[in-house]
N, C-alpha and C. Protein backbone atom coordinates (compact mmCIF):
# COMPACT_ATOMS: atom_id res chain seq x y z
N UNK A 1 -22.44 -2.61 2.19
CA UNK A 1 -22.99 -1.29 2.44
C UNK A 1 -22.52 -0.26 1.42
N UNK A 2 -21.44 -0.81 0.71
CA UNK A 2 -20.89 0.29 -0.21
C UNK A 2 -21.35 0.23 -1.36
N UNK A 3 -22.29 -0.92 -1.81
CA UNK A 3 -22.72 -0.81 -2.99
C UNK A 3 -22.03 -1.35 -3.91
N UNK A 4 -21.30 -2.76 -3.61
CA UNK A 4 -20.27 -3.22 -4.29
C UNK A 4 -19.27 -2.99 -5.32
N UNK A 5 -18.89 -3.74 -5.86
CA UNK A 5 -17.44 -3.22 -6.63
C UNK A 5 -17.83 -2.52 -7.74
N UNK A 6 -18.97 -2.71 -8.49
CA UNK A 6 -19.44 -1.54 -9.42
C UNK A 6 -19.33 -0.42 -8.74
N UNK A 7 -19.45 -0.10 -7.20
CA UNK A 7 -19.87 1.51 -6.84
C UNK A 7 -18.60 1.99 -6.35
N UNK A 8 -17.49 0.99 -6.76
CA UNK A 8 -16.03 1.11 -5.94
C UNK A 8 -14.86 1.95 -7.56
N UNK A 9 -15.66 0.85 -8.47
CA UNK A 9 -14.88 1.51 -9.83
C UNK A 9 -14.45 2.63 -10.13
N UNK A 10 -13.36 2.62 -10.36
CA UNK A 10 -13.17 4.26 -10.46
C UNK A 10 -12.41 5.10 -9.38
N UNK A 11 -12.59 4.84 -8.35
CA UNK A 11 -12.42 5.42 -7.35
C UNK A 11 -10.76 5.00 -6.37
N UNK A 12 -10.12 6.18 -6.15
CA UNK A 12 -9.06 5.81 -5.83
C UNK A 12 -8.74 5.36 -3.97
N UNK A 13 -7.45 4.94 -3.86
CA UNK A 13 -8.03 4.95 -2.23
C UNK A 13 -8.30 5.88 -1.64
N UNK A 14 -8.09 7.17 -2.01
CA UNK A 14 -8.02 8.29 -0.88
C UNK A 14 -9.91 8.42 -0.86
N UNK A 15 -10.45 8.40 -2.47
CA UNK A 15 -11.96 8.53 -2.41
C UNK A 15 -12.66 7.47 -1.70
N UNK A 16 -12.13 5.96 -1.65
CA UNK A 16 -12.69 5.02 -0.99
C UNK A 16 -12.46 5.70 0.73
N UNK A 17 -11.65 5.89 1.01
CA UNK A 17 -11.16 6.95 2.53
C UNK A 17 -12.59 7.65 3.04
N UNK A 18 -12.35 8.52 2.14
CA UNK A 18 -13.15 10.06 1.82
C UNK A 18 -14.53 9.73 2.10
N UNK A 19 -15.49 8.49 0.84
CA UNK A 19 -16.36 8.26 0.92
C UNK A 19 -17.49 7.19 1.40
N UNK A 20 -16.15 6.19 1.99
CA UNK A 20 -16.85 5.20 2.73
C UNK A 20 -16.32 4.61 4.03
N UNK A 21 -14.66 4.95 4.22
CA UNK A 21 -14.26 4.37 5.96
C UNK A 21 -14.44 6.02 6.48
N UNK A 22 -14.18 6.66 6.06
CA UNK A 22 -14.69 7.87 6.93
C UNK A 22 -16.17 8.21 7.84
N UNK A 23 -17.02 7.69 7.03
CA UNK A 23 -18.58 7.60 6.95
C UNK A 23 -18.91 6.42 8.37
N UNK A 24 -18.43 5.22 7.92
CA UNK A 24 -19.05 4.24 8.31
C UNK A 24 -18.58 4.45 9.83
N UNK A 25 -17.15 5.03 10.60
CA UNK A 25 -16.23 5.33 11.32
C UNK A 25 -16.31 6.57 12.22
N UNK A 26 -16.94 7.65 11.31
CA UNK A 26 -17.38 9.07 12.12
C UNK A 26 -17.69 8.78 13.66
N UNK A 27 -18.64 7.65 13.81
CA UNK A 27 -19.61 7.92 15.16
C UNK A 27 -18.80 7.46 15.99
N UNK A 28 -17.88 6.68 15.68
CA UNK A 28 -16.83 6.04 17.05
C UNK A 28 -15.33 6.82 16.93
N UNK A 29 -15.19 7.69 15.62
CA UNK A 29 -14.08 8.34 15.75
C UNK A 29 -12.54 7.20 15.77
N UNK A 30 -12.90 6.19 14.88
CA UNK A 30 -11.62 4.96 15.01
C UNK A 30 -11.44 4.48 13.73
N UNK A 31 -10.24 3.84 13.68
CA UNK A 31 -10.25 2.93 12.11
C UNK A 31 -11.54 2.25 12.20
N UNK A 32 -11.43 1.32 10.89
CA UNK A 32 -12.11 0.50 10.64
C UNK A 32 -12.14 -0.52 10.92
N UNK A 33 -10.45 -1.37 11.42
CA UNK A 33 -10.05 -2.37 12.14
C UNK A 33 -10.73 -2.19 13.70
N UNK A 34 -10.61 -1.14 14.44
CA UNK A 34 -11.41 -1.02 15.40
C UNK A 34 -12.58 -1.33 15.19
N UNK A 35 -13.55 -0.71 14.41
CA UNK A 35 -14.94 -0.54 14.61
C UNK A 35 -15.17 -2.02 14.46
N UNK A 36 -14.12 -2.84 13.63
CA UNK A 36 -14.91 -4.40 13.02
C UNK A 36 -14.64 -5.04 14.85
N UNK A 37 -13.59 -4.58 15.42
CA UNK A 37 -13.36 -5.09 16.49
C UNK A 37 -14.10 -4.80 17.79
N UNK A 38 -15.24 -3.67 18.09
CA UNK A 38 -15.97 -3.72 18.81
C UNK A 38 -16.93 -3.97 18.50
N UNK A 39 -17.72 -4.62 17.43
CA UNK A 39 -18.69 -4.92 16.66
C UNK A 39 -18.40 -6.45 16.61
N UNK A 40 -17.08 -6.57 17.16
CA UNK A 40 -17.11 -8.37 17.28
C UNK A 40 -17.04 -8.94 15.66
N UNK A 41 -16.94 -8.56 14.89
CA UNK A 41 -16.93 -8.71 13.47
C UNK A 41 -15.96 -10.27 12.84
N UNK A 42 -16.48 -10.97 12.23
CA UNK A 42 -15.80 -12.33 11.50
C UNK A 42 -14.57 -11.55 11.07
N UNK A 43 -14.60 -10.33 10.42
CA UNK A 43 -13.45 -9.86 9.28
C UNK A 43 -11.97 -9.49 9.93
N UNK A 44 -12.52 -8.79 11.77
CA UNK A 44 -11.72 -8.32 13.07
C UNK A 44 -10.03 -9.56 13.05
N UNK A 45 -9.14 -8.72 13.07
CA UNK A 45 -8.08 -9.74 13.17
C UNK A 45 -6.97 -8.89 13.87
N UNK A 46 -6.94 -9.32 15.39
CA UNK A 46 -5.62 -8.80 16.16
C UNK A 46 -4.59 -8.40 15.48
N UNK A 47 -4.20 -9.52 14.81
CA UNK A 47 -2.58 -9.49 14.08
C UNK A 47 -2.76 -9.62 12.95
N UNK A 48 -2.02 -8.52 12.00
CA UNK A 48 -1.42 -8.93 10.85
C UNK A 48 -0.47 -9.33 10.57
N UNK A 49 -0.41 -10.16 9.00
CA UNK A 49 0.71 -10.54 8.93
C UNK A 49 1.57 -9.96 7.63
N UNK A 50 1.46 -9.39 7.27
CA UNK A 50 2.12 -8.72 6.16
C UNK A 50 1.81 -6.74 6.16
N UNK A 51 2.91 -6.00 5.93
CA UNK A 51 2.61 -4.88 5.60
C UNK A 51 2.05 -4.51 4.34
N UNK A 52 1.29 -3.57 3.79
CA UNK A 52 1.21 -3.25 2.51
C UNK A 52 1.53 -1.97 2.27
N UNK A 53 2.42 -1.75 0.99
CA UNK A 53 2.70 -0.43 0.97
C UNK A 53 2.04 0.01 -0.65
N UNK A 54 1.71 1.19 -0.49
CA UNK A 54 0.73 1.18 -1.80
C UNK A 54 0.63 2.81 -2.03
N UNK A 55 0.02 3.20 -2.96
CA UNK A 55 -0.19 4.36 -3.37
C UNK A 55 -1.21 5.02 -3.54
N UNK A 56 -2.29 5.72 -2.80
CA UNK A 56 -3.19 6.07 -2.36
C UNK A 56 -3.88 6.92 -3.43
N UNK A 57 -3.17 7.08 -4.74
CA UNK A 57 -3.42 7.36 -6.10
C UNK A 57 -4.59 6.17 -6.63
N UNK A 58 -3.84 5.01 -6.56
CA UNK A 58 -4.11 4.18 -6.98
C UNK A 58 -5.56 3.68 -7.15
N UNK A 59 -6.14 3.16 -8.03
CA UNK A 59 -7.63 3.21 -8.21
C UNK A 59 -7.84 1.50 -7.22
N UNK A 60 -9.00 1.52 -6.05
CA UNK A 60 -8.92 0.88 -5.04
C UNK A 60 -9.25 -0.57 -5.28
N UNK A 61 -9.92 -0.71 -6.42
CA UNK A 61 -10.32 -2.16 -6.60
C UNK A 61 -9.60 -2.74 -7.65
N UNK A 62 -8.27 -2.00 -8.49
CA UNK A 62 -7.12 -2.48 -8.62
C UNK A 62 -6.15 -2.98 -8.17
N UNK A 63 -6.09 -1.95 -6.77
CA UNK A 63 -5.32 -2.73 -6.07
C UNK A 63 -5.59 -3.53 -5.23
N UNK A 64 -7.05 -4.10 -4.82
CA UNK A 64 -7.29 -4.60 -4.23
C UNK A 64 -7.09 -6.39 -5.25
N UNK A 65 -7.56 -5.87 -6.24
CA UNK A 65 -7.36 -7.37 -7.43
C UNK A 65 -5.98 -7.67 -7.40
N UNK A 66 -4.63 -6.96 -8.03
CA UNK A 66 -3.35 -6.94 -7.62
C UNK A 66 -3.26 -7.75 -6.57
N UNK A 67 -3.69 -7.06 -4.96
CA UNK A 67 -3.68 -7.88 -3.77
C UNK A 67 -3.91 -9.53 -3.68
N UNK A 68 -5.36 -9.87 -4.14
CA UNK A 68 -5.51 -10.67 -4.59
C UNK A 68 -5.04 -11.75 -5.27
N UNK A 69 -4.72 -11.41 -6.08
CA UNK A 69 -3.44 -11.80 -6.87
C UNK A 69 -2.43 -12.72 -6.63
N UNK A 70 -1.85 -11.83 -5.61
CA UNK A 70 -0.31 -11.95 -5.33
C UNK A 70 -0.38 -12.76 -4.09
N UNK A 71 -1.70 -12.83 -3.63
CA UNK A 71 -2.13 -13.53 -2.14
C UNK A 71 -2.95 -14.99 -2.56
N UNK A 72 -2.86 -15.49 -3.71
CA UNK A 72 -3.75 -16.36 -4.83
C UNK A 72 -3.50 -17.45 -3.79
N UNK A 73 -2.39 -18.00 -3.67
CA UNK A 73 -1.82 -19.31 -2.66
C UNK A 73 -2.08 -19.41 -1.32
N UNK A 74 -2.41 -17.97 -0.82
CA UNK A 74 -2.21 -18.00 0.52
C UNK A 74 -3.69 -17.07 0.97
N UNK A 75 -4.68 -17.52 0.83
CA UNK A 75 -6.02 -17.48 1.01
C UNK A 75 -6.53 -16.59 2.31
N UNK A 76 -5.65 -17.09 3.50
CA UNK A 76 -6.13 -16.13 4.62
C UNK A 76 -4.73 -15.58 5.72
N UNK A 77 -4.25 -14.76 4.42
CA UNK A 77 -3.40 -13.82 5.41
C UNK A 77 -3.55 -12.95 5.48
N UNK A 78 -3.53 -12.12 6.53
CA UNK A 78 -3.94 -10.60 7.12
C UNK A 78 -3.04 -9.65 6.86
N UNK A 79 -3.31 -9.16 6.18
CA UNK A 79 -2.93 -7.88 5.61
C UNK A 79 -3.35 -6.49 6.23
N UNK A 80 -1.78 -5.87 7.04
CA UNK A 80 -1.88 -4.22 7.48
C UNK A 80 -2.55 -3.22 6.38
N UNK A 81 -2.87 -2.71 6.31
CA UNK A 81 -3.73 -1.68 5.12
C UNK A 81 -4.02 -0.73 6.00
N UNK A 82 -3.48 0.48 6.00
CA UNK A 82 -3.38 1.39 6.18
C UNK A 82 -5.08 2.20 6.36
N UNK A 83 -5.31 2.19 5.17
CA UNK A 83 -6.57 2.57 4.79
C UNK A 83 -7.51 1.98 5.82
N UNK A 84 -7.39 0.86 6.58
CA UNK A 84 -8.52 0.27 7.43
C UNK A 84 -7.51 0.22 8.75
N UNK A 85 -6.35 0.07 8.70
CA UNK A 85 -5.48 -0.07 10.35
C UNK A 85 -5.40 1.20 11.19
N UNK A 86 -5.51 2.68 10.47
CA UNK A 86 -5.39 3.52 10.81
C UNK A 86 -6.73 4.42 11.14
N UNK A 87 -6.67 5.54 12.18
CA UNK A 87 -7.51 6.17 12.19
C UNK A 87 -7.55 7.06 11.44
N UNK A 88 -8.29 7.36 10.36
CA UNK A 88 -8.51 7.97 9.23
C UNK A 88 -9.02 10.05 9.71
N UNK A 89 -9.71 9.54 10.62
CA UNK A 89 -10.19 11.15 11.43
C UNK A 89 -8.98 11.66 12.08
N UNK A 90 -7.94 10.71 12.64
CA UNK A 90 -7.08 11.71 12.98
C UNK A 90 -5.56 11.57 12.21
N UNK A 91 -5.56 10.97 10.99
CA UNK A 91 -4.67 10.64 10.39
C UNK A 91 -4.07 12.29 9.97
N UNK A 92 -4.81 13.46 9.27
CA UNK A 92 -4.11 14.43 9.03
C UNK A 92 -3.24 15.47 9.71
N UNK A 93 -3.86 15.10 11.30
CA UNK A 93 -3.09 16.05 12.19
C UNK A 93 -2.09 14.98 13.08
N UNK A 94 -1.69 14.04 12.80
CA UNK A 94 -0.51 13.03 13.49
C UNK A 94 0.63 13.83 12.51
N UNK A 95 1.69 13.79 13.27
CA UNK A 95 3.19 14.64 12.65
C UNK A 95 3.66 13.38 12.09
N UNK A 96 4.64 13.98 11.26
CA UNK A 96 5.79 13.09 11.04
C UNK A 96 6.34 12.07 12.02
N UNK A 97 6.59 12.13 12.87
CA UNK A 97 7.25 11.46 14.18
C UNK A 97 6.35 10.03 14.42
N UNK A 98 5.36 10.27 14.72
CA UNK A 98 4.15 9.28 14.87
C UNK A 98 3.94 8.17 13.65
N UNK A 99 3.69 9.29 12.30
CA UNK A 99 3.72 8.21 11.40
C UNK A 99 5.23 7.05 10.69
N UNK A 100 5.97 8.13 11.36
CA UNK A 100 7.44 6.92 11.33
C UNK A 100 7.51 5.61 11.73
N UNK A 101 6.89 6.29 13.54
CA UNK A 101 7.30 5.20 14.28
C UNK A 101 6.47 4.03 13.61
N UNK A 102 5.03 4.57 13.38
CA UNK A 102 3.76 3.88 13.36
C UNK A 102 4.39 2.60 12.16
N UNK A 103 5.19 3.35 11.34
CA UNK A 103 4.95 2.46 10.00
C UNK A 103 6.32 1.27 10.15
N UNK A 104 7.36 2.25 10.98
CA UNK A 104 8.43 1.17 11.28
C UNK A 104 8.43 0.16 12.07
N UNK A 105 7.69 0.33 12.97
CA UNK A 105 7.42 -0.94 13.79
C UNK A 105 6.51 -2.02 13.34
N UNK A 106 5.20 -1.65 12.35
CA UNK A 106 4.50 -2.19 12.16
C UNK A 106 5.68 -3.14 11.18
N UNK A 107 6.23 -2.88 10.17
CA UNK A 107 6.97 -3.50 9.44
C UNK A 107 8.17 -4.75 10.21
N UNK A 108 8.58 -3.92 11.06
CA UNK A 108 9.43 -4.76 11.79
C UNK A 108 8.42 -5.95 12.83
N UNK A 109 7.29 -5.61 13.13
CA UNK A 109 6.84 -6.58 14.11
C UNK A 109 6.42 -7.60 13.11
N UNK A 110 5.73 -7.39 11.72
CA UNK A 110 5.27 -8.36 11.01
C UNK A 110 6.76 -9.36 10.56
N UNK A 111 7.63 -8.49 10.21
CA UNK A 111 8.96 -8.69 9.31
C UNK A 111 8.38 -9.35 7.39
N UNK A 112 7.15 -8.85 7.30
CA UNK A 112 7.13 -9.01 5.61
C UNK A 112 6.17 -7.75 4.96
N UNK A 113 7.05 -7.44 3.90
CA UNK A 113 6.50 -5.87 3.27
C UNK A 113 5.84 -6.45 1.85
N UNK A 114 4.71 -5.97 1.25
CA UNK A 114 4.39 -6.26 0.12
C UNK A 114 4.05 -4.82 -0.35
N UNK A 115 5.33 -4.51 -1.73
CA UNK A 115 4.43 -3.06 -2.36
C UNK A 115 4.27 -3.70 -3.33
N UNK A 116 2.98 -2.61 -3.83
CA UNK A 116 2.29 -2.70 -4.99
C UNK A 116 2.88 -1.93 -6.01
N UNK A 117 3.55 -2.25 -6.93
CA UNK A 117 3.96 -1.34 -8.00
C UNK A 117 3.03 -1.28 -9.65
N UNK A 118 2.12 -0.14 -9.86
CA UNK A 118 2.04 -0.11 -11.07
C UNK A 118 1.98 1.35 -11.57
N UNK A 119 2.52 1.49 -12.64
CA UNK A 119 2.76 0.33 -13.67
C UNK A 119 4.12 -0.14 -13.50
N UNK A 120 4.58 -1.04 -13.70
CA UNK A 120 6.17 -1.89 -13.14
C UNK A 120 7.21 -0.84 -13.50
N UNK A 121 7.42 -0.23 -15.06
CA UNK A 121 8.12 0.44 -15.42
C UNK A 121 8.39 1.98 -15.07
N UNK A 122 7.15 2.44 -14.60
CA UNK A 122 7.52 3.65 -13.76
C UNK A 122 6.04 4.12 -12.29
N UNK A 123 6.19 3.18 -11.35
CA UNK A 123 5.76 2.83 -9.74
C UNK A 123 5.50 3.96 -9.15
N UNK A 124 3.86 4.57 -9.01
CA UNK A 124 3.71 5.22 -8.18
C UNK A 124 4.40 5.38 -6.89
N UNK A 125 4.08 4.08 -6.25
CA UNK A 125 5.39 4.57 -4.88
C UNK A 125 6.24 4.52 -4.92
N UNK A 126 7.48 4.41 -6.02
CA UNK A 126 8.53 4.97 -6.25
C UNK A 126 9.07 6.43 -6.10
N UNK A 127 7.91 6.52 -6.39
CA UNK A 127 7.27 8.85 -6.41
C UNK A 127 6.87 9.21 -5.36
N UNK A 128 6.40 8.31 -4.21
CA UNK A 128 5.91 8.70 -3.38
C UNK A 128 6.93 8.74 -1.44
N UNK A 129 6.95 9.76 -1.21
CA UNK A 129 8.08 9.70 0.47
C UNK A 129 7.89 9.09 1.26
N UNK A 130 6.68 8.31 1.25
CA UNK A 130 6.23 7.40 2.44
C UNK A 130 6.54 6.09 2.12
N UNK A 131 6.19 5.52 0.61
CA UNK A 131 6.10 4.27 0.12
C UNK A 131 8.04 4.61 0.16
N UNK A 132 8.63 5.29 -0.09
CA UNK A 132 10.02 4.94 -0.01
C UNK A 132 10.82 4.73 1.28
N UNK A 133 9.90 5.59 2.10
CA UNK A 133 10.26 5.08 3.74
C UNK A 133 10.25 3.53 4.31
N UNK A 134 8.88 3.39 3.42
CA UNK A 134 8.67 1.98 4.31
C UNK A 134 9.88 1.00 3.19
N UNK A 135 9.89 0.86 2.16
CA UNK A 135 11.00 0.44 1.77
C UNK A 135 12.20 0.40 2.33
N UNK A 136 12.40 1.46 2.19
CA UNK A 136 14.13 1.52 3.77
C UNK A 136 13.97 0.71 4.42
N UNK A 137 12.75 1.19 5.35
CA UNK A 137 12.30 0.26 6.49
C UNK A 137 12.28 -1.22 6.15
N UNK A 138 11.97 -1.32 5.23
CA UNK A 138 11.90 -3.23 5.24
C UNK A 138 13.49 -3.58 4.81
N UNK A 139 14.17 -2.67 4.44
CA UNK A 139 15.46 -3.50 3.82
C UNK A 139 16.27 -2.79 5.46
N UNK A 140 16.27 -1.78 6.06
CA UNK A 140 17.05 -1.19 7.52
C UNK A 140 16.97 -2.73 8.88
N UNK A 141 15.14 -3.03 8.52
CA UNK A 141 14.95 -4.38 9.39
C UNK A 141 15.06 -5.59 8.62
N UNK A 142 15.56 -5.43 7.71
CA UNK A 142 15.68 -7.13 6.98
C UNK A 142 15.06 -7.91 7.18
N UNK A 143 13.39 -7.46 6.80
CA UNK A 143 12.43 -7.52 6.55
C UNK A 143 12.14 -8.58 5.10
N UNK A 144 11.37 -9.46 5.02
CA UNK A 144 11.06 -10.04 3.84
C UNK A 144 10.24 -9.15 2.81
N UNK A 145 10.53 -8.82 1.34
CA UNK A 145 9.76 -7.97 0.63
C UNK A 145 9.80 -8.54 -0.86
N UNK A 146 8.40 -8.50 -1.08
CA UNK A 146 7.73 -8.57 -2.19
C UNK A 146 7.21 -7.89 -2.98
N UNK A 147 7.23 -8.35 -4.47
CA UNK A 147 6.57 -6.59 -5.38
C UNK A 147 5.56 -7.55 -5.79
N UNK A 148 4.25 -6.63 -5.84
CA UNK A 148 2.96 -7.11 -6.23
C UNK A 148 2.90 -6.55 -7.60
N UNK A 149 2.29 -7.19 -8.94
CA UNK A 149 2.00 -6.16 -9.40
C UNK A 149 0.96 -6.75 -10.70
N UNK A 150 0.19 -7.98 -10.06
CA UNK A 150 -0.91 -8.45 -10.63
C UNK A 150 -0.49 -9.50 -12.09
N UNK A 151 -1.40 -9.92 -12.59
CA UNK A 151 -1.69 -10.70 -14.03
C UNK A 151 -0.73 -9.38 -15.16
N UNK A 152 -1.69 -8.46 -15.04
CA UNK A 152 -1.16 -7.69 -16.25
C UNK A 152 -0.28 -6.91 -15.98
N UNK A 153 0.28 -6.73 -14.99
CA UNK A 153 1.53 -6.07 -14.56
C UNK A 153 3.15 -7.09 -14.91
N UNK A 154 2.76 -7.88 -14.29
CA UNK A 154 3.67 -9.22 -14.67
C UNK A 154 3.69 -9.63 -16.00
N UNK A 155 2.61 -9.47 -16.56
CA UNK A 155 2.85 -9.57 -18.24
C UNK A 155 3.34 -8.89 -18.92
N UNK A 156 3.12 -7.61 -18.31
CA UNK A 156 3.85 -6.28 -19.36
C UNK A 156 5.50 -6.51 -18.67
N UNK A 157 5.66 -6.57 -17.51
CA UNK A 157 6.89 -6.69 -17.08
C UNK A 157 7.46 -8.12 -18.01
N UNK A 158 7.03 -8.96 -18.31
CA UNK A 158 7.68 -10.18 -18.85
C UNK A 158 8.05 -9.81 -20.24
N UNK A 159 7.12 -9.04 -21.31
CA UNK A 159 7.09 -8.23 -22.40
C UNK A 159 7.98 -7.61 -22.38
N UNK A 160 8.49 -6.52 -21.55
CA UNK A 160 9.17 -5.70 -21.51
C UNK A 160 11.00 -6.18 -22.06
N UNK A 161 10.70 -7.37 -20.69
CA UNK A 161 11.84 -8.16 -20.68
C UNK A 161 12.46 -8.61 -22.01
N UNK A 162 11.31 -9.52 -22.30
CA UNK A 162 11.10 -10.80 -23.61
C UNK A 162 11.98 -9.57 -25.10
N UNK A 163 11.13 -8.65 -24.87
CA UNK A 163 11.24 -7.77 -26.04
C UNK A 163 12.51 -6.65 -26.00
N UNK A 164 13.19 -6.89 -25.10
CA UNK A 164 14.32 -5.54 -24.79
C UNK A 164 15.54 -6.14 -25.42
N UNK A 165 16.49 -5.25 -26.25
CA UNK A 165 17.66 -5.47 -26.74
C UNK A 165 18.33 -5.53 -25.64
N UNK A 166 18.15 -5.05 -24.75
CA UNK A 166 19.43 -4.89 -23.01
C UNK A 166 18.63 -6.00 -22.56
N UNK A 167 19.75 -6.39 -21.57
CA UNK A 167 19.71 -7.11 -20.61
C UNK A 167 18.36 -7.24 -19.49
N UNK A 168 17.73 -8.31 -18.72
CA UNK A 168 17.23 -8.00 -18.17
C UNK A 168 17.35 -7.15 -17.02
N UNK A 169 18.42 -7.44 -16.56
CA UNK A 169 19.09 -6.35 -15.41
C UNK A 169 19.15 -5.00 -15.69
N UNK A 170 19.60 -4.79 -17.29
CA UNK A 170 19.58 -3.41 -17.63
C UNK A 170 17.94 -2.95 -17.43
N UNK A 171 16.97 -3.43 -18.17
CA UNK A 171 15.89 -2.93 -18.31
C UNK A 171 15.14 -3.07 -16.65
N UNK A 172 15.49 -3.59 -15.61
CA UNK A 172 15.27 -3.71 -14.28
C UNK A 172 15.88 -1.73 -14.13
N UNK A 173 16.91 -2.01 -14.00
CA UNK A 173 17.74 -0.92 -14.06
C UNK A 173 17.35 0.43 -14.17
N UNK A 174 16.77 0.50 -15.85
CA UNK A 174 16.32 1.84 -15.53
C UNK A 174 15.16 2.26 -15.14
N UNK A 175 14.23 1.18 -14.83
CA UNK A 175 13.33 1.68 -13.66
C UNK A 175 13.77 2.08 -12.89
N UNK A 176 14.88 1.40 -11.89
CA UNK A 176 14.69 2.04 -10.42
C UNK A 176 15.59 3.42 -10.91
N UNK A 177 16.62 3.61 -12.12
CA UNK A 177 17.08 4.91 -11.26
C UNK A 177 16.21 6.36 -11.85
N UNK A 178 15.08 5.91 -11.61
CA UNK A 178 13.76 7.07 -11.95
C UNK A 178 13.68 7.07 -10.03
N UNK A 179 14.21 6.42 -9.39
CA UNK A 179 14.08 7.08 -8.16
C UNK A 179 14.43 8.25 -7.53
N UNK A 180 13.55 9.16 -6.91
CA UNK A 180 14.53 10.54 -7.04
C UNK A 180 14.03 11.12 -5.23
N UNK A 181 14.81 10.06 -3.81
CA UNK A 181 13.70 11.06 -3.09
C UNK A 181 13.55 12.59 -3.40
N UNK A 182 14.51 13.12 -3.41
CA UNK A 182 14.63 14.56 -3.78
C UNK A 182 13.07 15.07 -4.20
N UNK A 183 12.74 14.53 -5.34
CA UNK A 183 11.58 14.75 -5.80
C UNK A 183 10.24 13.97 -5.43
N UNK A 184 10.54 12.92 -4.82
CA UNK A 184 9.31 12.54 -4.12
C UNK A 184 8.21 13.61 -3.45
N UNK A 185 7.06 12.82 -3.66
CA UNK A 185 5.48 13.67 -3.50
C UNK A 185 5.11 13.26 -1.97
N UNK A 186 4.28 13.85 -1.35
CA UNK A 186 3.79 13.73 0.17
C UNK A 186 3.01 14.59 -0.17
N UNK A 187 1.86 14.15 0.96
CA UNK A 187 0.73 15.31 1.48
C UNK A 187 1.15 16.30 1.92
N UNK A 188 1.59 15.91 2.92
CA UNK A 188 2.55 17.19 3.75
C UNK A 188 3.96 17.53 3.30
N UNK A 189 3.81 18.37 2.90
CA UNK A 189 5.66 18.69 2.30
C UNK A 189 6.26 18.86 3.21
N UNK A 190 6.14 19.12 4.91
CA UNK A 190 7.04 18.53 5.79
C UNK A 190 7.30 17.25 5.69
N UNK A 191 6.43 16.27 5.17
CA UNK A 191 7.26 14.98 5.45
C UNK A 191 7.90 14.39 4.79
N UNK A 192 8.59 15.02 3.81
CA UNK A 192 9.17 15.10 2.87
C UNK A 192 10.79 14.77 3.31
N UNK A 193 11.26 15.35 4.76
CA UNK A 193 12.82 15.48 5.43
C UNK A 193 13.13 14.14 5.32
């Protein structure tokens, strides 16, 4: 209905949000996991089994390839996605409190986190207060976690490596300490605490 991945190009998740689970979702006022689920839908799946944590920057059929990707071996596992698990109509007026719980339990009931990091060397959700929450969260529940970060992500990361006078640990290294919650981004700059 969306006009396939040509009509997806380009477009980040919040516009995939914006311009097509919002739409399709209006008349029942629910995620998209719902609607597939009163519609009886093949795609409908009670349980997931993996969290995904991702960056809503991110252009959607990148990360959906990434996803792909990193899921190459394991053909039919269900993946939490936010973007389709959640109710999108009432996602802006839920507080802080709600989306905590929402994201910590979900993590802990699955017990496996997959973020998406690109570009490897400096990770949108690294920047972002939520994608660093759920991180906590998977290492607070000792949680299994994985970094996604596709064909050409993994290549430039192997490059990086291959080609660095430091150590690999070093060059690991100064990625992460570009972590700054301090400066981390949110929608809501309350949820920022």
């Amino acid at each position: 209905e969306c006009g396939g991945r040509g009509a997806l190009e380009g477009m980040t998740t919040t516009d995939v949000c914006n311009n097509f689970v919002k739409k399709w979702t209006e008349k029942h006022q629910c995620s998209f996991n719902d609607l597939l689920r009163e519609m009886k839908h093949d795609a409908y799946h009670a349980q997931s089994d993996v969290f995904i944590s991702h960056a809503w920057k991110y252009e959607f059929v990148k990360l959906v390839d990434i996803l792909k990707h990193h899921f190459v071996d394991r053909p039919n596992v269900v993946v939490w996605f936010d973007l389709f698990s959640n109710n999108q109509h009432q996602a802006a007026a839920l507080d802080y409190n709600w989306w905590a719980t929402t994201f910590r339990t979900a993590i802990k009931e699955f017990g496996y986190t997959v973020m998406v990091l690109m570009p490897w060397d400096d990770p949108i959700p690294l920047q972002r207060a939520w994608c660093l929450f759920e991180l906590y969260c998977t290492h607070d529940t000792k949680c299994r976690f994985e970094v996604a970060m596709g064909e050409e992500g993994f290549n430039a990361f192997v490059d990086a490596l291959d080609g660095s006078k430091s150590s690999s640990e070093e060059v690991v290294n100064k990625m992460l300490t570009k972590i700054d919650v301090k400066r981390s981004e949110a929608f809501k700059p309350e949820d920022k605490r």
